[in-house]
C-alpha atoms as a PDB file:
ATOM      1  CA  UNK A   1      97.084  99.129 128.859  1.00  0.00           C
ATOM      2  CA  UNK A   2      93.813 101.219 128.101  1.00  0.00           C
ATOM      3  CA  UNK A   3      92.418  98.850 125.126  1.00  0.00           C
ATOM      4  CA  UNK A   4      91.562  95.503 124.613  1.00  0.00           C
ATOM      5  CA  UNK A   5      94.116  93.619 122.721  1.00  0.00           C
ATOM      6  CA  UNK A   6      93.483  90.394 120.675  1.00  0.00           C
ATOM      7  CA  UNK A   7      96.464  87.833 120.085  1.00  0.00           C
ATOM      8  CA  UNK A   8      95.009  87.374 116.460  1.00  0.00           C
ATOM      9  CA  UNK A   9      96.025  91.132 115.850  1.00  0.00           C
ATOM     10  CA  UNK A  10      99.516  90.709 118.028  1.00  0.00           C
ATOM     11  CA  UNK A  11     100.549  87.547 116.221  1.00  0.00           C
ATOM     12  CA  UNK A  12     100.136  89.467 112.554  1.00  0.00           C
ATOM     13  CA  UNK A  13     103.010  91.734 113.785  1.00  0.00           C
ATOM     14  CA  UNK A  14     105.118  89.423 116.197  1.00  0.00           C
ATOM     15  CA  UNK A  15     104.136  85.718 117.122  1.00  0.00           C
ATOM     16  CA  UNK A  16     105.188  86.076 121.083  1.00  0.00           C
ATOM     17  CA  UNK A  17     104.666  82.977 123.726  1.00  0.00           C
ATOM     18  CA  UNK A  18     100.782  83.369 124.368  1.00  0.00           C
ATOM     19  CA  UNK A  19     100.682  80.051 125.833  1.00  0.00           C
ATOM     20  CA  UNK A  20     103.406  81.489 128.784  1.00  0.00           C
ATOM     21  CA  UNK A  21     100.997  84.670 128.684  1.00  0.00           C
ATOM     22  CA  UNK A  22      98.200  82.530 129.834  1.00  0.00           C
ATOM     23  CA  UNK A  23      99.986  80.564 132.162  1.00  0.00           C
ATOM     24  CA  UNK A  24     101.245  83.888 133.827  1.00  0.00           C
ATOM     25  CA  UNK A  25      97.935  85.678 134.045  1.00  0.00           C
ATOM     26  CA  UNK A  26      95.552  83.153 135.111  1.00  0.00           C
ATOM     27  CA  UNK A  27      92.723  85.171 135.032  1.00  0.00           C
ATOM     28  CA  UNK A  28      92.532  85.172 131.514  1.00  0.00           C
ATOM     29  CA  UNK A  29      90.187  83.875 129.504  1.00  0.00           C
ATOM     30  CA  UNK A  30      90.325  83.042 125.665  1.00  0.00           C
ATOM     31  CA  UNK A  31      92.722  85.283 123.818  1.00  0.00           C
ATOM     32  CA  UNK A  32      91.569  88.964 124.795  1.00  0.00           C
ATOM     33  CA  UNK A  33      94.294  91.108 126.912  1.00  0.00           C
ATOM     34  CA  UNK A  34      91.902  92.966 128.683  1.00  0.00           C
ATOM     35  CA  UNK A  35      92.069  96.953 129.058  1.00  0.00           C
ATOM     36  CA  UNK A  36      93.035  98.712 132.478  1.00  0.00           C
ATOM     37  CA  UNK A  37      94.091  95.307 133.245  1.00  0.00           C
ATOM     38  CA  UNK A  38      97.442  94.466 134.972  1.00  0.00           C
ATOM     39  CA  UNK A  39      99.196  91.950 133.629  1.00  0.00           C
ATOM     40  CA  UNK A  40     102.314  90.136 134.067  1.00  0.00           C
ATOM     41  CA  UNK A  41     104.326  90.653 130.699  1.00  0.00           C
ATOM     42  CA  UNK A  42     108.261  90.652 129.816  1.00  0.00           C
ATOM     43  CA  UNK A  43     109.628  93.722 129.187  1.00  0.00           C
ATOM     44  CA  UNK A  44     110.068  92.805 125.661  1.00  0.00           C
ATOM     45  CA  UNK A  45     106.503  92.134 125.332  1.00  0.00           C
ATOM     46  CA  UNK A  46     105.273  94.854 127.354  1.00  0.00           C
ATOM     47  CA  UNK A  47     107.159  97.247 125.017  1.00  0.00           C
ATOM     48  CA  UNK A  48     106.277  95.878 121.827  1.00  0.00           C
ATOM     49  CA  UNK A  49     102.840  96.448 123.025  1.00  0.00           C
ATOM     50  CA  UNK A  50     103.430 100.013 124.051  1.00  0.00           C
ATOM     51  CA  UNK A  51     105.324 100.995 120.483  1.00  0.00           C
ATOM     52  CA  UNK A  52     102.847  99.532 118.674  1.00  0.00           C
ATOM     53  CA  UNK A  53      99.357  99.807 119.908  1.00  0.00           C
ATOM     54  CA  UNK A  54      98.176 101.893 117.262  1.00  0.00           C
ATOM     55  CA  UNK A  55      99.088  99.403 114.133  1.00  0.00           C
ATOM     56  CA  UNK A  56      97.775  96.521 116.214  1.00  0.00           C
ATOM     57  CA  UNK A  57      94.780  98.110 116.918  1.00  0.00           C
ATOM     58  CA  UNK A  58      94.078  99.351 113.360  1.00  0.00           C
ATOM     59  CA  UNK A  59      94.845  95.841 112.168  1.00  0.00           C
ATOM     60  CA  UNK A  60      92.408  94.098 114.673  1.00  0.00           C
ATOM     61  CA  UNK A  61      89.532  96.425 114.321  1.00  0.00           C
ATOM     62  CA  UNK A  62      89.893  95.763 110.636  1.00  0.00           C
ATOM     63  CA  UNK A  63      90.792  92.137 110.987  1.00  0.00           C
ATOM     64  CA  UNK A  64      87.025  91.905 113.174  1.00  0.00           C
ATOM     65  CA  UNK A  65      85.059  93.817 110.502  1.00  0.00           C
ATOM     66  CA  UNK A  66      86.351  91.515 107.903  1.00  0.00           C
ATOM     67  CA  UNK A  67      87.578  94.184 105.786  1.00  0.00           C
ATOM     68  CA  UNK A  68      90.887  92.264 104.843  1.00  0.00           C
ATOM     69  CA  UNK A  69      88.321  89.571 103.362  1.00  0.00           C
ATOM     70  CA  UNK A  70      88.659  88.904  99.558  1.00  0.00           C
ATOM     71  CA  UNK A  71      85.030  89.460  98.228  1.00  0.00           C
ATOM     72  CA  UNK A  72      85.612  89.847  94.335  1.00  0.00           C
ATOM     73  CA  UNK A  73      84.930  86.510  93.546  1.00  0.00           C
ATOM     74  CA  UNK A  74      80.960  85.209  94.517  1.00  0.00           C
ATOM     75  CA  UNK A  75      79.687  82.001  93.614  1.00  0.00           C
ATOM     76  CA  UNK A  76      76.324  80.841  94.462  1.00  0.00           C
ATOM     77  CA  UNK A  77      75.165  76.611  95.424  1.00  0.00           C
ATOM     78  CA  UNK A  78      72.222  75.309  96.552  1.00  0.00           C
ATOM     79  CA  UNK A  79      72.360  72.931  99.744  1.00  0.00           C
ATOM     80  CA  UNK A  80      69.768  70.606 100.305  1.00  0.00           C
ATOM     81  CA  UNK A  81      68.921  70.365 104.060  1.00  0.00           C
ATOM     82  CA  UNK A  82      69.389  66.671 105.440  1.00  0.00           C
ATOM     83  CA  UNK A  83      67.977  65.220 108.930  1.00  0.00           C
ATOM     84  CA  UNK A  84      70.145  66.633 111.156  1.00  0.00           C
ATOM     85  CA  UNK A  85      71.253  69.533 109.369  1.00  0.00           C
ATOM     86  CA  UNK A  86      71.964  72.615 111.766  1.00  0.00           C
ATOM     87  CA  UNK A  87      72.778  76.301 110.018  1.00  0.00           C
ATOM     88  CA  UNK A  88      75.230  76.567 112.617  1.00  0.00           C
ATOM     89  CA  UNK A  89      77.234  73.910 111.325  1.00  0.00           C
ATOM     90  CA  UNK A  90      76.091  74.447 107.551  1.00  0.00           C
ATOM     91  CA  UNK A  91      77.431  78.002 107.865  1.00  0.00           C
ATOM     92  CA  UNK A  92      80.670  77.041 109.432  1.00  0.00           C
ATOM     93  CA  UNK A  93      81.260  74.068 106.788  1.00  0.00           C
ATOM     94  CA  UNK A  94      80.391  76.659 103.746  1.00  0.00           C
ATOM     95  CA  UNK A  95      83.183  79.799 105.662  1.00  0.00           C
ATOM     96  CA  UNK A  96      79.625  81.777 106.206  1.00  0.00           C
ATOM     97  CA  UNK A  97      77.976  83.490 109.191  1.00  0.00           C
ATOM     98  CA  UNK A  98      74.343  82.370 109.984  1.00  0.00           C
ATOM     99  CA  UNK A  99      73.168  86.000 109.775  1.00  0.00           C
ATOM    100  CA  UNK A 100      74.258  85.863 105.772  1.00  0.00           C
ATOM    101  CA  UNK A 101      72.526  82.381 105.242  1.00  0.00           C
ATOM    102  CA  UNK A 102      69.597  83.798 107.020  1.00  0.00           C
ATOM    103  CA  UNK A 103      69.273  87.177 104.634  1.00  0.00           C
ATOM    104  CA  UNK A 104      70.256  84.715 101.765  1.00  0.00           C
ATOM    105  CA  UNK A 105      66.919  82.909 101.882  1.00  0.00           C
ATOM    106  CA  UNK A 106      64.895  85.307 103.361  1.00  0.00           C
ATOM    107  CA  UNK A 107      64.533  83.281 107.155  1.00  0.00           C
ATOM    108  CA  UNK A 108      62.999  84.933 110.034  1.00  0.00           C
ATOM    109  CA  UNK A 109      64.696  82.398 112.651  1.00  0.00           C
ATOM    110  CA  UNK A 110      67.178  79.671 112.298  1.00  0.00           C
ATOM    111  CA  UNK A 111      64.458  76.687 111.634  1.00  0.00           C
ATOM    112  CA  UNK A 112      65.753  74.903 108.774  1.00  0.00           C
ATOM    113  CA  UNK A 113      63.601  71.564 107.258  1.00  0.00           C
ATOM    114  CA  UNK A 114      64.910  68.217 105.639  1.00  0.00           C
ATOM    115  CA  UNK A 115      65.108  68.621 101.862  1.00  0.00           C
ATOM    116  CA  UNK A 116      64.579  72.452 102.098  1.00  0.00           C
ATOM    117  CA  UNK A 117      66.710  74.576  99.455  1.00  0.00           C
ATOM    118  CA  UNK A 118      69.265  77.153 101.101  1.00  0.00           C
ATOM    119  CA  UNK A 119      70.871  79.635  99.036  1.00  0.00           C
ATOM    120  CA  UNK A 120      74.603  79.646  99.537  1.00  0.00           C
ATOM    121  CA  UNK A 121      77.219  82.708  98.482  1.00  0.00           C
ATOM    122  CA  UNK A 122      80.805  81.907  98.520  1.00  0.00           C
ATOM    123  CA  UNK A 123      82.639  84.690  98.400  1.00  0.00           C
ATOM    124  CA  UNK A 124      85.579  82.541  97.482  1.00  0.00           C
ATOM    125  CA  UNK A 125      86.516  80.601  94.434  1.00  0.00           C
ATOM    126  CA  UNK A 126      88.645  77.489  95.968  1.00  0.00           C
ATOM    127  CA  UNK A 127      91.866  77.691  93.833  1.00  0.00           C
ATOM    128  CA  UNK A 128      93.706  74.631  94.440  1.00  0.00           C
ATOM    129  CA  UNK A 129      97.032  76.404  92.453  1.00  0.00           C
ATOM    130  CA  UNK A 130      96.904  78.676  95.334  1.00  0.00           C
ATOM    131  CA  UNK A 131      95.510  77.291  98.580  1.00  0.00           C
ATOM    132  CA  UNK A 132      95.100  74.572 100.938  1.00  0.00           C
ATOM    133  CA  UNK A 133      92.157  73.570 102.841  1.00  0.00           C
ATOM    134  CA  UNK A 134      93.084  72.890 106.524  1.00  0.00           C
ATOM    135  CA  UNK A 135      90.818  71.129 108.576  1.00  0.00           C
ATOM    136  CA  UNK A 136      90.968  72.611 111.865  1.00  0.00           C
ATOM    137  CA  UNK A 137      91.460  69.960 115.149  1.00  0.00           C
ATOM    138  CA  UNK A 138      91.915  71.645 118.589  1.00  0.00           C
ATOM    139  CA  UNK A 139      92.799  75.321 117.231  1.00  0.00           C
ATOM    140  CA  UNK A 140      90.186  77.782 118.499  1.00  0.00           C
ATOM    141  CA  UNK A 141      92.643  81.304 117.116  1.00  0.00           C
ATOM    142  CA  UNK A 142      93.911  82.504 114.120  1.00  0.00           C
ATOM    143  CA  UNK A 143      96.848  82.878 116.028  1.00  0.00           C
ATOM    144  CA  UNK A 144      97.378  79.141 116.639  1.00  0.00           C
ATOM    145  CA  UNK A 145      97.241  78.703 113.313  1.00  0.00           C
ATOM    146  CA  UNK A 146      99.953  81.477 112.571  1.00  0.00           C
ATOM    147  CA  UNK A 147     102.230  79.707 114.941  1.00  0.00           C
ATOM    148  CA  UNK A 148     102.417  76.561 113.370  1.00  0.00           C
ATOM    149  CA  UNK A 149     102.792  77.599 109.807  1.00  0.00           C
ATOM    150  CA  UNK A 150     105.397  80.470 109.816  1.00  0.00           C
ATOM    151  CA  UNK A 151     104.786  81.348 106.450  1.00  0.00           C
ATOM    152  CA  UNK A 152     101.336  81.931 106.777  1.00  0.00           C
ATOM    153  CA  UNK A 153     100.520  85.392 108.538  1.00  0.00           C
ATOM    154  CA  UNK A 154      96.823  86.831 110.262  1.00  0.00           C
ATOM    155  CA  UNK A 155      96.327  89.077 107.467  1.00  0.00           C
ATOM    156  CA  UNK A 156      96.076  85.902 104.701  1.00  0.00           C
ATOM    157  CA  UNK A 157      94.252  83.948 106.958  1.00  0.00           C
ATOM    158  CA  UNK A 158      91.856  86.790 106.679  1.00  0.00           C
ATOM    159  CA  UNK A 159      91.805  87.173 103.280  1.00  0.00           C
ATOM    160  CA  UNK A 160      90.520  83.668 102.837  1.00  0.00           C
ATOM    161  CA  UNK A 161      88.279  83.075 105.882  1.00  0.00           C
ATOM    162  CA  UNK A 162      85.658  85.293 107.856  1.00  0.00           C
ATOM    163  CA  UNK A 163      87.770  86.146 111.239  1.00  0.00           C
ATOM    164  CA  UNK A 164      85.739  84.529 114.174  1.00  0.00           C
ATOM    165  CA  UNK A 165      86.306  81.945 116.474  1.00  0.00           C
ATOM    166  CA  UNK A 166      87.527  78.296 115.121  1.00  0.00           C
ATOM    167  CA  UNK A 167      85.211  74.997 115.729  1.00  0.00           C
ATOM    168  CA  UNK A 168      86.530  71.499 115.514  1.00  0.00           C
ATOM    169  CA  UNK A 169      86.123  70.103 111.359  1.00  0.00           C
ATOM    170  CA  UNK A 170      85.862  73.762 109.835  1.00  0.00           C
ATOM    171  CA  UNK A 171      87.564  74.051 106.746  1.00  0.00           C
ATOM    172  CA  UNK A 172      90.224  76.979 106.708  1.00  0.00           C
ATOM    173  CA  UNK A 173      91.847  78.372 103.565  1.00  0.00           C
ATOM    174  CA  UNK A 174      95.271  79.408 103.661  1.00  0.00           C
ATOM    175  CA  UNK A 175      97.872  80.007 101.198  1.00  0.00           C
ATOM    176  CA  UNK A 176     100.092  76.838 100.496  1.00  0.00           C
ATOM    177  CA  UNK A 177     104.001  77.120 101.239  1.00  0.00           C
END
């Protein structure tokens, strides 16, 4: 293969065994199929791969620029920094990066004070008709997620939830069954 492959962007077109991927090609790391890597694939896989790198690839490079991410709706709340309070953690708790809190408030590093105000944007109304909140345990991939709830593809995960890495206790919307 010639290009990097993520098993986010595989899993919105076909949810294949990743777990026997990783157990076959020890060398990996995370969930990145590295380019002008060899690996040890089945055939089916291997072809699947081959017939389809272009869709895959336009999904994922959209899926990591957040493009399939709903934006219409933007709310705005005030948190009030407590002891202890990380932007880190507030930014993964409110479905945000640090870099938007950061431009938000108008901070030059991420030094945050007890009972300072931070301006927060959420760029999606929670619409209980519609979604569930998932709190995430041991999942670290969209994938993962994808896996265990069949109905639930990459693409809607996206449209609910910046795509980046999952952390134990973040809050993922996805569309109920």
């Amino acid at each position: 293969m010639r290009k990097t492959f993520f098993f986010d962007a595989i899993a919105q077109f076909k949810i294949i065994d990743f777990q026997k991927i990783k157990r076959d090609n020890s060398v990996l790391l995370g969930q990145i199929l590295p380019r002008d890597y060899g690996l040890k694939l089945e055939d089916e896989v291997g072809n699947f791969l081959k017939q389809n790198i272009q869709k895959i690839l336009s999904f994922q490079d959209s899926m990591r620029r957040n493009l399939y991410l709903d934006t219409i709706q933007k709310s705005k709340k005030i948190h009030l920094v407590k002891q202890g309070d990380v932007l880190g953690q507030i930014a993964i708790d409110n479905n945000v990066s640090v870099k938007e809190i950061m431009s938000w408030n108008n901070l030059k590093n991420t030094i945050i004070y007890q009972d300072q105000k931070l301006i927060l944007m959420s760029k999606h109304e929670f619409n209980n008709n519609k979604l569930d909140l998932k709190i995430i345990s041991k999942e670290k991939y969209f994938w993962e997620i994808a896996v265990a709830n069949p109905q639930v593809t990459i693409k809607k995960i996206c449209k609910y939830n910046y795509y980046r890495e999952l952390k134990p206790n973040q809050q993922l919307r996805i569309t109920k069954k």
